[in-house]
N, C-alpha and C. Protein backbone atom coordinates (compact mmCIF):
# COMPACT_ATOMS: atom_id res chain seq x y z
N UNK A 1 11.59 -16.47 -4.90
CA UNK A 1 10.66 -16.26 -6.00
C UNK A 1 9.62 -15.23 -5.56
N UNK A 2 9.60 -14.48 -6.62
CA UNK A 2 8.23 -13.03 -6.01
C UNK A 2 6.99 -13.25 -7.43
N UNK A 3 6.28 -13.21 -6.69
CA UNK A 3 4.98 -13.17 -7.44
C UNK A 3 3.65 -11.41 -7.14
N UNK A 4 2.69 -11.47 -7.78
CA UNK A 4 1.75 -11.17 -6.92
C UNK A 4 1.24 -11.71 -5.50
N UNK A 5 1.45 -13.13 -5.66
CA UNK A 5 0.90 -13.40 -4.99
C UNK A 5 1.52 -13.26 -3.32
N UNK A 6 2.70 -13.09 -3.19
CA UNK A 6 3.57 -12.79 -2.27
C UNK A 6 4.30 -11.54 -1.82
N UNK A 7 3.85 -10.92 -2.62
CA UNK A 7 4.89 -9.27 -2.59
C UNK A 7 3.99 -8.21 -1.73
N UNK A 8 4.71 -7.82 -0.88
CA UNK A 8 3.59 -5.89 -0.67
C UNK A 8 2.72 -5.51 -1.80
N UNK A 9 1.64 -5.36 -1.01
CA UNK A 9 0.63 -4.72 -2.30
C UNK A 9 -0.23 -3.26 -1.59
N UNK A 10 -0.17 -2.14 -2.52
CA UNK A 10 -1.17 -1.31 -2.16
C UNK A 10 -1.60 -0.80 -3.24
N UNK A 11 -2.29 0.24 -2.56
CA UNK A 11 -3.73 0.76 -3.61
C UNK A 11 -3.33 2.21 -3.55
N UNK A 12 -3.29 2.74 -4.77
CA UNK A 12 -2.73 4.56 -4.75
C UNK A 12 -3.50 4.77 -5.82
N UNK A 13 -3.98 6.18 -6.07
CA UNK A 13 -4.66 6.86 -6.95
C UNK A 13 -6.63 6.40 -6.59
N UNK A 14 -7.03 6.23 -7.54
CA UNK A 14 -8.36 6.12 -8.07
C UNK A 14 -8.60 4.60 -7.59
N UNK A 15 -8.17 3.35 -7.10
CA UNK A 15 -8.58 2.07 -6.91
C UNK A 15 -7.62 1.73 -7.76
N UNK A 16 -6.46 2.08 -8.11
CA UNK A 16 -4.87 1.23 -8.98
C UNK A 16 -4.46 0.53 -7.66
N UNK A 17 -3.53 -0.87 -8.54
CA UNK A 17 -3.45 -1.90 -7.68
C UNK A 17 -1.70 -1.79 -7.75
N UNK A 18 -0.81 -2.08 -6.87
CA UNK A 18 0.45 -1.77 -6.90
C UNK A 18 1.00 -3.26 -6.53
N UNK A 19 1.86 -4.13 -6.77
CA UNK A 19 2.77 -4.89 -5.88
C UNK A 19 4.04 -4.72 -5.99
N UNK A 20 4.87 -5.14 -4.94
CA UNK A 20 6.38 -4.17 -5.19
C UNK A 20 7.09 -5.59 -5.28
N UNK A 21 7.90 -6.08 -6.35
CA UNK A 21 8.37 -7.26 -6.69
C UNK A 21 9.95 -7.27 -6.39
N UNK A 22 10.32 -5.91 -6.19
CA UNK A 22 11.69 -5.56 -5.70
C UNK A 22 11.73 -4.13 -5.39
N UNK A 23 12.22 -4.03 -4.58
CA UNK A 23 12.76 -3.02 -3.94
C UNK A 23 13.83 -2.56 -3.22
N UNK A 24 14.72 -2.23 -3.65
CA UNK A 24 16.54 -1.92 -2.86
C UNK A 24 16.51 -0.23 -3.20
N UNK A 25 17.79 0.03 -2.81
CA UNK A 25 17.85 1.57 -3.20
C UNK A 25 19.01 1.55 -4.52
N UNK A 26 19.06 0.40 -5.08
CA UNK A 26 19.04 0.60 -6.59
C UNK A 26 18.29 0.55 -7.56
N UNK A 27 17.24 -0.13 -7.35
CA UNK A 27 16.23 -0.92 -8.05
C UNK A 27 14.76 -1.31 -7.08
N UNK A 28 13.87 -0.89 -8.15
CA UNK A 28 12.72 -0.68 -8.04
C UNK A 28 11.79 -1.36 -9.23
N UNK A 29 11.19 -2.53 -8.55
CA UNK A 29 10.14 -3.04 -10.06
C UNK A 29 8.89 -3.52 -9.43
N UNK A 30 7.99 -2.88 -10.25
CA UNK A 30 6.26 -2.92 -9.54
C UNK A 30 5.53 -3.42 -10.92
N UNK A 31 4.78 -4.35 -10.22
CA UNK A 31 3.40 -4.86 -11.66
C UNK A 31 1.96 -4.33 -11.03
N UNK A 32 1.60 -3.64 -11.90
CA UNK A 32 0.71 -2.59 -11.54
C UNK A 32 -0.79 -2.20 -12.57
N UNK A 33 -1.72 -2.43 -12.00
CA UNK A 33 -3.34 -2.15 -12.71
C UNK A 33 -3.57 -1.41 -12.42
N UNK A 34 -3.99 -0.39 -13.46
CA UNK A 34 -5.14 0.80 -13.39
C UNK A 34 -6.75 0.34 -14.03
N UNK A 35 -7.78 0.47 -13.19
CA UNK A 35 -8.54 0.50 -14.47
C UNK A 35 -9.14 1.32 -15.13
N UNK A 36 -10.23 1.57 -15.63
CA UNK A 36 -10.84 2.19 -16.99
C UNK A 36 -10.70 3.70 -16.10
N UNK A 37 -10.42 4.56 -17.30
CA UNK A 37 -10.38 6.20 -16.83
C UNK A 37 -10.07 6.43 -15.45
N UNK A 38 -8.50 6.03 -15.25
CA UNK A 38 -8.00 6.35 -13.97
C UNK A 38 -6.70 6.99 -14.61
N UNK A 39 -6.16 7.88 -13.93
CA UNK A 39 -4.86 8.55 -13.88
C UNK A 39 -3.78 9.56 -12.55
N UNK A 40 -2.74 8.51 -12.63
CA UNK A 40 -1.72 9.28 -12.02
C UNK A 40 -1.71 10.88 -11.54
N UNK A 41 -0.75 11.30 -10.98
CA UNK A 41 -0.66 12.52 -10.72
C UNK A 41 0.24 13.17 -11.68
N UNK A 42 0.52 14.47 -12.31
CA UNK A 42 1.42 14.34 -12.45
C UNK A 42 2.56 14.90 -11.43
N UNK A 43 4.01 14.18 -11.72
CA UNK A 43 4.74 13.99 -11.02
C UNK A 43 6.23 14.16 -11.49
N UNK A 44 7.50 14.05 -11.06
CA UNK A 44 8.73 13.68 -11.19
C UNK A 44 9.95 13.84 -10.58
N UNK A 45 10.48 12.96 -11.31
CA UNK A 45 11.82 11.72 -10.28
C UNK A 45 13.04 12.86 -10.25
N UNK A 46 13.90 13.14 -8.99
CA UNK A 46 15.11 14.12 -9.61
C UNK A 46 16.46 13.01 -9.94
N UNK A 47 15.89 11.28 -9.58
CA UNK A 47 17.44 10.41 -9.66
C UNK A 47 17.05 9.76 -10.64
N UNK A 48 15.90 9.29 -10.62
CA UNK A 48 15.12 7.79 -10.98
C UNK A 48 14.53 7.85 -12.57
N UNK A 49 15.25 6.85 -13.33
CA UNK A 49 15.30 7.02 -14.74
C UNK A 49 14.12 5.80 -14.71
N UNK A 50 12.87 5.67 -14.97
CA UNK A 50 11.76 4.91 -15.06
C UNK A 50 11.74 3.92 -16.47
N UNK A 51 11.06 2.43 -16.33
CA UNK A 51 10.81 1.88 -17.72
C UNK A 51 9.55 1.15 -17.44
N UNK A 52 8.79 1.73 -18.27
CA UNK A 52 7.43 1.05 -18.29
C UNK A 52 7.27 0.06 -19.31
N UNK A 53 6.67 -0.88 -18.87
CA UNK A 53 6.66 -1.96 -20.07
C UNK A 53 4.91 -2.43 -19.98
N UNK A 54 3.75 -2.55 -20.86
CA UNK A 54 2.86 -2.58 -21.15
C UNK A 54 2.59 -4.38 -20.97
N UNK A 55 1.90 -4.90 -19.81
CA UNK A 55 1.69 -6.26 -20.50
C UNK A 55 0.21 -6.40 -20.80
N UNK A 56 -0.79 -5.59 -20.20
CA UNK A 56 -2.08 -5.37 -21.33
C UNK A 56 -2.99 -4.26 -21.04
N UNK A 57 -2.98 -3.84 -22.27
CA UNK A 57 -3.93 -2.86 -22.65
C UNK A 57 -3.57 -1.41 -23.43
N UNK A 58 -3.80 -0.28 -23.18
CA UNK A 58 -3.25 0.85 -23.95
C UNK A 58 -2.82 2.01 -22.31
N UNK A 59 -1.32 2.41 -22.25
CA UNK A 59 -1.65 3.43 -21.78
C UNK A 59 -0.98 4.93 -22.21
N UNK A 60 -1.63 6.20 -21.76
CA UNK A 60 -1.20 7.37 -22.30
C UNK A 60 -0.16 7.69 -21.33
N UNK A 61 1.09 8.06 -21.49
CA UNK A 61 1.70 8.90 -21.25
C UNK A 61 1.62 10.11 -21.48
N UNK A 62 1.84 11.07 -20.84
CA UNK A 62 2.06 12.50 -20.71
C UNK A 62 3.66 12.44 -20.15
N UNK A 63 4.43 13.38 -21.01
CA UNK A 63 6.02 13.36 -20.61
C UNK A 63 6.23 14.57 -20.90
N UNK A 64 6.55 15.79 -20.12
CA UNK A 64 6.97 17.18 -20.29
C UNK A 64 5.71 17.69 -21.07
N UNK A 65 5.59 18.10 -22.52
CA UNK A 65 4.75 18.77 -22.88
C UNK A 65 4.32 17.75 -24.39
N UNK A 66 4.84 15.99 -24.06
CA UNK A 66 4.28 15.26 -25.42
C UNK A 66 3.71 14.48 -25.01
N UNK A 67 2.41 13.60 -26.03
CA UNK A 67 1.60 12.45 -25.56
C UNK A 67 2.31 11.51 -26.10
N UNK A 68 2.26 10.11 -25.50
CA UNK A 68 2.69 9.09 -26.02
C UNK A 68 1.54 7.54 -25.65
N UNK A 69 1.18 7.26 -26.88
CA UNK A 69 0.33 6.10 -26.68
C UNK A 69 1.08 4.87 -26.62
N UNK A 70 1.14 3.64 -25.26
CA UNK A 70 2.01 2.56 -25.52
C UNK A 70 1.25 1.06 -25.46
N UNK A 71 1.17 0.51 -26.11
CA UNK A 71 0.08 -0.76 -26.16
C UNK A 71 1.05 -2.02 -25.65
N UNK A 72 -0.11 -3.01 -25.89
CA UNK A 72 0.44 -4.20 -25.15
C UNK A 72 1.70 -4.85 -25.72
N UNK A 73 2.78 -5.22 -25.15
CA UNK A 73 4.15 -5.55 -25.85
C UNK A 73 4.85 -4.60 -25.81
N UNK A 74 4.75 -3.21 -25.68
CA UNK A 74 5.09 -1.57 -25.87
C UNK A 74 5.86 -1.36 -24.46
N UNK A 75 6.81 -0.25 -24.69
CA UNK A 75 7.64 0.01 -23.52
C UNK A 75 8.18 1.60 -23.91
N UNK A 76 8.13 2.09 -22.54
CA UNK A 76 8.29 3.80 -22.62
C UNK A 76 9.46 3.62 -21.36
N UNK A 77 10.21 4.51 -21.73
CA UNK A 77 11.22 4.93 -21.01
C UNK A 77 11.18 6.39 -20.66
N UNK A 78 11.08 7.02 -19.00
CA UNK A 78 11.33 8.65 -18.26
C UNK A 78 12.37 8.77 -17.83
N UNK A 79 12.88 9.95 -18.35
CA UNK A 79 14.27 9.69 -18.10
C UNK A 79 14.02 10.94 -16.29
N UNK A 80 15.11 11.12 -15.73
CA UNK A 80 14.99 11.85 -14.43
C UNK A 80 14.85 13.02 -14.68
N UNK A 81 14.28 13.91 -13.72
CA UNK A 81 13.81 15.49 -14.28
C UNK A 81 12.35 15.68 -14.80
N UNK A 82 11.86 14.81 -15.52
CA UNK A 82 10.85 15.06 -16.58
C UNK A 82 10.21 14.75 -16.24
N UNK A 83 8.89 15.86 -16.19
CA UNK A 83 7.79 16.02 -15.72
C UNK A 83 6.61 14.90 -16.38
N UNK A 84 5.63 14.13 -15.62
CA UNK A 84 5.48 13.03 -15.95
C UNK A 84 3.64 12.50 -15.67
N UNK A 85 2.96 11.26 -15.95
CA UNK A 85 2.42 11.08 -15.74
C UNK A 85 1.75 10.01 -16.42
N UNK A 86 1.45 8.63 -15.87
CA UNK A 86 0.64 7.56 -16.55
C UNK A 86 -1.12 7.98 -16.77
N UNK A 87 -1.86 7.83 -17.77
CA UNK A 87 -3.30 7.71 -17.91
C UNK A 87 -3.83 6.64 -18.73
N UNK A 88 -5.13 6.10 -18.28
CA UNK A 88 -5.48 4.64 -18.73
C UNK A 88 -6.77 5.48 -19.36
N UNK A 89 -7.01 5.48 -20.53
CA UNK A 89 -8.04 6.48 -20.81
C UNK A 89 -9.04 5.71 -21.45
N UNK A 90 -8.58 4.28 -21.68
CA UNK A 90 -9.39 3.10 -22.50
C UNK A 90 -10.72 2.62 -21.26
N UNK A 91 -11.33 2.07 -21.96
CA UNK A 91 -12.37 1.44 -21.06
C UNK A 91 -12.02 -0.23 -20.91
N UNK A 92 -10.61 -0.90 -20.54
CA UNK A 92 -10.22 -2.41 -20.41
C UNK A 92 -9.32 -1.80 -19.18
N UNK A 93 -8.91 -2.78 -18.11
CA UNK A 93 -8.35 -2.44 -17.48
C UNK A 93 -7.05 -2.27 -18.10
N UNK A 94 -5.64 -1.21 -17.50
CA UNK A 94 -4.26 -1.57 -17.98
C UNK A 94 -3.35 -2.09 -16.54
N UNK A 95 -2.38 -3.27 -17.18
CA UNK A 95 -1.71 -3.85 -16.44
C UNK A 95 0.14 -3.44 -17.18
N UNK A 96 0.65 -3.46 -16.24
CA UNK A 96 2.25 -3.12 -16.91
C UNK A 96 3.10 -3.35 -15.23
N UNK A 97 4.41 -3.47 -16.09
CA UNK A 97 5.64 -2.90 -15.27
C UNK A 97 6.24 -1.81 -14.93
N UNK A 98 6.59 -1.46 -13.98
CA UNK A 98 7.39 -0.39 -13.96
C UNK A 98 8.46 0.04 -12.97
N UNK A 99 9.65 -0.26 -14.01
CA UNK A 99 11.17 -0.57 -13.08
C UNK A 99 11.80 0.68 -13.15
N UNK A 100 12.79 1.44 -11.77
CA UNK A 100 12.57 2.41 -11.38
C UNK A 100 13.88 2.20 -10.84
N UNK A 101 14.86 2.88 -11.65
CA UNK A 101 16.84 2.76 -10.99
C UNK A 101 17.30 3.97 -11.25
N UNK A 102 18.06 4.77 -9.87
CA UNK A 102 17.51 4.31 -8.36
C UNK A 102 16.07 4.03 -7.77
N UNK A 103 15.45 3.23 -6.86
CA UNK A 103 14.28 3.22 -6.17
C UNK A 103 13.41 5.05 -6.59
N UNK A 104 12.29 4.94 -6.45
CA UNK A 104 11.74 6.30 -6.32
C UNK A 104 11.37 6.82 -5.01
N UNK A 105 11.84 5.35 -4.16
CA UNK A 105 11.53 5.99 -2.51
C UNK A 105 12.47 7.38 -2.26
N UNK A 106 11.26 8.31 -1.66
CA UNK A 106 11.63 9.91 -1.26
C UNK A 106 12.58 10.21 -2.61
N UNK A 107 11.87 10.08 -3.82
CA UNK A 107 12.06 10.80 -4.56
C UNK A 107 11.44 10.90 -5.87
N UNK A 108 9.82 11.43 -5.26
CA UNK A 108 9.31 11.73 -6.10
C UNK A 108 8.41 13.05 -5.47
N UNK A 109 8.14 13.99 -6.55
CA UNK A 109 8.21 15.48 -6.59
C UNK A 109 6.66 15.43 -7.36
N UNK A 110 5.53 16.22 -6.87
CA UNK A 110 4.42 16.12 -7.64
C UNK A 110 4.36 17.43 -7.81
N UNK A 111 4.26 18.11 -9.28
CA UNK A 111 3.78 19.04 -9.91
C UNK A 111 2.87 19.44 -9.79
């Protein structure tokens, strides 16, 4: 059984909170907080087809050259190649998933 409370946890970006709930080199799934006006790099995967799933709050995607707003219950899918980037632009913290097949270990590319 994996929880927060048991999994690897680190801290990347601005004070975002990471735990890694699986990790193989097929599969990759992290539950992950940003809070208020924090954002990603942008970035992208050349294997790793990404699915974000929202469990609270609002966040912006940036995907190639479109915005996409995804709220709580909400789920965005990156496909590989595409230039990328999560932003929490709300003032509540955002919490979500984000499952990642293949792994994104050594393979991710920042723009």
């Amino acid at each position: 059984m994996k929880s927060k409370n048991n999994s690897e946890h680190y801290i990347w970006g601005n004070g975002c909170d990471s735990w890694v709930l699986k990790d193989s080199h097929n599969l990759s799934v992290k539950q992950e907080i940003m809070p208020p006006k924090t954002a990603e790099k942008r970035h992208f995967h050349n294997e790793a087809e990404q699915f974000f799933y929202i469990l609270k709050g609002e966040a912006v995607f940036y995907v190639n050259e479109e915005k996409f707003s995804v709220k709580t219950g909400e789920s965005i899918t990156v496909l590989p190649k595409s230039k990328h980037y999560i932003s929490n632009e709300s003032l509540e913290y955002l919490e979500f998933l984000v499952i990642s097949a293949p792994s994104t270990n050594n393979d991710r590319i920042e723009v």
